[in-house]
N, C-alpha and C. Protein backbone atom coordinates (compact mmCIF):
# COMPACT_ATOMS: atom_id res chain seq x y z
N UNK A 1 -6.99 22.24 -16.43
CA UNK A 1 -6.78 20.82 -16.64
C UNK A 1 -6.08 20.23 -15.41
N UNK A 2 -6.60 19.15 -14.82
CA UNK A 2 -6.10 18.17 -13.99
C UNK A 2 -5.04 17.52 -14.56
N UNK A 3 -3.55 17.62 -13.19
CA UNK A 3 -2.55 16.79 -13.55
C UNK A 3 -2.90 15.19 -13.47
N UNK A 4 -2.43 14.71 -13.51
CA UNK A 4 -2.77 12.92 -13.16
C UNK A 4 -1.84 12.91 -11.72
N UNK A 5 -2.19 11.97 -11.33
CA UNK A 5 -1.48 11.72 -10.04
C UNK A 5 -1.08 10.39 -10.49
N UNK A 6 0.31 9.97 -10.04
CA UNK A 6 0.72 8.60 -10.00
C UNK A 6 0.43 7.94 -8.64
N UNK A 7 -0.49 6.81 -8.23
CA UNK A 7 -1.08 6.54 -7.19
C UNK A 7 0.20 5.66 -6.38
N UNK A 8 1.38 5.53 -7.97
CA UNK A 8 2.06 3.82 -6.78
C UNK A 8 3.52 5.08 -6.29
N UNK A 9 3.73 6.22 -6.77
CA UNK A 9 4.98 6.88 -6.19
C UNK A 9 3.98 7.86 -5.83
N UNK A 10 2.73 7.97 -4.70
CA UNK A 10 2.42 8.59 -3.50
C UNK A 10 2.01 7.49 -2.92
N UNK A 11 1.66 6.39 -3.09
CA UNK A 11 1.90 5.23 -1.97
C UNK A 11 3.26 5.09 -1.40
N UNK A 12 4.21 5.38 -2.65
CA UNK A 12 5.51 4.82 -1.91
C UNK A 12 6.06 6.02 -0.89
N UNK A 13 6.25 7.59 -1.72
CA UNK A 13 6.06 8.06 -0.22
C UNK A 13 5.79 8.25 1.21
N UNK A 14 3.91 7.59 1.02
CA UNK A 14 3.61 7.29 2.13
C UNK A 14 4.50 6.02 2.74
N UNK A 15 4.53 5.01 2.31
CA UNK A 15 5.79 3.99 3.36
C UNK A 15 6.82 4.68 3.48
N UNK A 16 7.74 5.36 2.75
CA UNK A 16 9.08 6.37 3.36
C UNK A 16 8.50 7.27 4.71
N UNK A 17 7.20 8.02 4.85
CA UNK A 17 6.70 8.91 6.30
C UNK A 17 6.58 7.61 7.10
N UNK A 18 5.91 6.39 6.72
CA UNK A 18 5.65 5.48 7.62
C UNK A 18 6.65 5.06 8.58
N UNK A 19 7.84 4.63 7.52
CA UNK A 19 9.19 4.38 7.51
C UNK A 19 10.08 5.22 9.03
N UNK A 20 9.65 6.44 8.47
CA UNK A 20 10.18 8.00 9.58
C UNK A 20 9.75 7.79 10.64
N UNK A 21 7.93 7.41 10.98
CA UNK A 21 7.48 7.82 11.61
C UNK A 21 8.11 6.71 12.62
N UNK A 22 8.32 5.26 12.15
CA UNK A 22 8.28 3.78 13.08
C UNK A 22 10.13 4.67 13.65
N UNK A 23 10.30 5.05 12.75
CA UNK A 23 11.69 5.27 13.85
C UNK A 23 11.86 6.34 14.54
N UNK A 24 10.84 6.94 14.62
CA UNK A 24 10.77 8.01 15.69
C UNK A 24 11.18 9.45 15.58
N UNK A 25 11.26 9.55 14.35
CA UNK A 25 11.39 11.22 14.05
C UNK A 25 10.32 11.56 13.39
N UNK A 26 9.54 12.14 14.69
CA UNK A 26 8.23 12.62 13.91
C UNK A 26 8.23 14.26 13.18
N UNK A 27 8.98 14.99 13.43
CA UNK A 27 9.06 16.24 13.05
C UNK A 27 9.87 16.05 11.24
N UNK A 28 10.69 14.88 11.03
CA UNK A 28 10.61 14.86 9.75
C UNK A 28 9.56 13.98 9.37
N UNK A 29 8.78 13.33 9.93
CA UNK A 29 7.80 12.73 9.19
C UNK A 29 6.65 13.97 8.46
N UNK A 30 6.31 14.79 9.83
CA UNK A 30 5.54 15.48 9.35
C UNK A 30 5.73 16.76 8.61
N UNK A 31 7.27 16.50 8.48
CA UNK A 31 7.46 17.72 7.45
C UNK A 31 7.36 17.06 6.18
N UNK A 32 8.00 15.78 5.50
CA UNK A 32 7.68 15.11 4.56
C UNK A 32 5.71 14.93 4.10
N UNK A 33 5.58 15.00 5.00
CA UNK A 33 3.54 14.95 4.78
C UNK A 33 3.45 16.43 4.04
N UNK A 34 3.99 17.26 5.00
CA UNK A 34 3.71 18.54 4.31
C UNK A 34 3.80 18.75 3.06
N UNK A 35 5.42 18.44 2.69
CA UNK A 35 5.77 18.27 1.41
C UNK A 35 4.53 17.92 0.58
N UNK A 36 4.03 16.77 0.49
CA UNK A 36 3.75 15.61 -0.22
C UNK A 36 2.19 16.23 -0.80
N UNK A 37 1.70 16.90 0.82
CA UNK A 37 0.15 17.35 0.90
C UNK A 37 0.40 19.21 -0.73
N UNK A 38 1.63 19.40 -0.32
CA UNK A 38 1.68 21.10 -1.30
C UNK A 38 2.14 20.17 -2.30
N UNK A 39 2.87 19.23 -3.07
CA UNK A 39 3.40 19.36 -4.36
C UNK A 39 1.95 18.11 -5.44
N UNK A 40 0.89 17.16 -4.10
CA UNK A 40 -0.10 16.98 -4.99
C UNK A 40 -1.03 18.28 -5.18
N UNK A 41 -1.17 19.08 -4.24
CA UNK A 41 -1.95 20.24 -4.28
C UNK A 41 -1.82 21.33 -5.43
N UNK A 42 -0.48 21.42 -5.70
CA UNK A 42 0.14 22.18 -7.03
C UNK A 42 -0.31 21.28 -8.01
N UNK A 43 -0.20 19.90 -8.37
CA UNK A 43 -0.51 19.14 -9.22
C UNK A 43 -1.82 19.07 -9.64
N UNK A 44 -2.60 19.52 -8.83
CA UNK A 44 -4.36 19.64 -9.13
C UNK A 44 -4.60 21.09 -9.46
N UNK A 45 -3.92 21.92 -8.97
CA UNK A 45 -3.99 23.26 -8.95
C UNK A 45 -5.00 23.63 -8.01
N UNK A 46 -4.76 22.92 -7.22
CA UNK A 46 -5.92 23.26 -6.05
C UNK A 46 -5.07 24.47 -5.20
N UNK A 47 -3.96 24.65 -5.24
CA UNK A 47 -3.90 25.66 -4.35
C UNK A 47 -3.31 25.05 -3.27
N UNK A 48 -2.91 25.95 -2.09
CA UNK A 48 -2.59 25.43 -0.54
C UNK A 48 -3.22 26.43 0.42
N UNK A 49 -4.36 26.85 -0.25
CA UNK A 49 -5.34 27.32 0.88
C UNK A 49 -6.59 26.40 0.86
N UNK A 50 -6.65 25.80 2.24
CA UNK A 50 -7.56 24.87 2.80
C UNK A 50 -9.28 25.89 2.84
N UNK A 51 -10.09 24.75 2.16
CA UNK A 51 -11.37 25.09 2.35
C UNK A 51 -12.03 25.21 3.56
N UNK A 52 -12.34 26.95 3.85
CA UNK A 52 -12.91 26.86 5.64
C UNK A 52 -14.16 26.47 5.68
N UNK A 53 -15.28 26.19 4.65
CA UNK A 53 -16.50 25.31 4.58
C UNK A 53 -16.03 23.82 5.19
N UNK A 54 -15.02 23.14 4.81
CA UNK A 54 -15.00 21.93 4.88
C UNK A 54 -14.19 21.21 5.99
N UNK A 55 -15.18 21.25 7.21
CA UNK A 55 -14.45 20.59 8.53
C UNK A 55 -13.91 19.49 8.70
N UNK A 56 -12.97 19.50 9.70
CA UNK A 56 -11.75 18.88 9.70
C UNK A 56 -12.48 17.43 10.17
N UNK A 57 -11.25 16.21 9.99
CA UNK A 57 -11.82 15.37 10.38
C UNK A 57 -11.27 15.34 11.91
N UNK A 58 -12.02 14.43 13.07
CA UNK A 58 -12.19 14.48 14.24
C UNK A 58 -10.55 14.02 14.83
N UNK A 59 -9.70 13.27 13.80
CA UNK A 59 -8.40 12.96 13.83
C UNK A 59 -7.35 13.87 13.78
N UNK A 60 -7.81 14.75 13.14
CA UNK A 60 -6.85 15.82 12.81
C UNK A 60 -6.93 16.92 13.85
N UNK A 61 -5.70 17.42 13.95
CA UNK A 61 -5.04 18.32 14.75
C UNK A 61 -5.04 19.50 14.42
């Protein structure tokens, strides 16, 4: 069974990384992403092993 996701407290997260990022600490921004990317990932039960079928987008690092 799928958890639900609350869409308006992972929007608001995202403005808190936004928040990080405009002031220039990017190493906690992108540790907060991390966060955010494993505890919806637990919430789906998807796991935190990334699908190696499914290539990255051209943005990503």
């Amino acid at each position: 069974m799928m958890a639900e996701i609350d869409a308006q407290t992972v929007a608001q997260r995202i403005d808190t990384v936004l928040d990080i990022l405009v002031a220039g600490d990017y190493h906690s921004a992108i540790r907060n992403l991390e966060i955010l990317k494993t505890e919806l990932l637990d919430q789906t039960g998807a796991g935190n092993t990334p699908d190696p079928a499914q290539p990255k987008a051209p943005w990503e690092v």
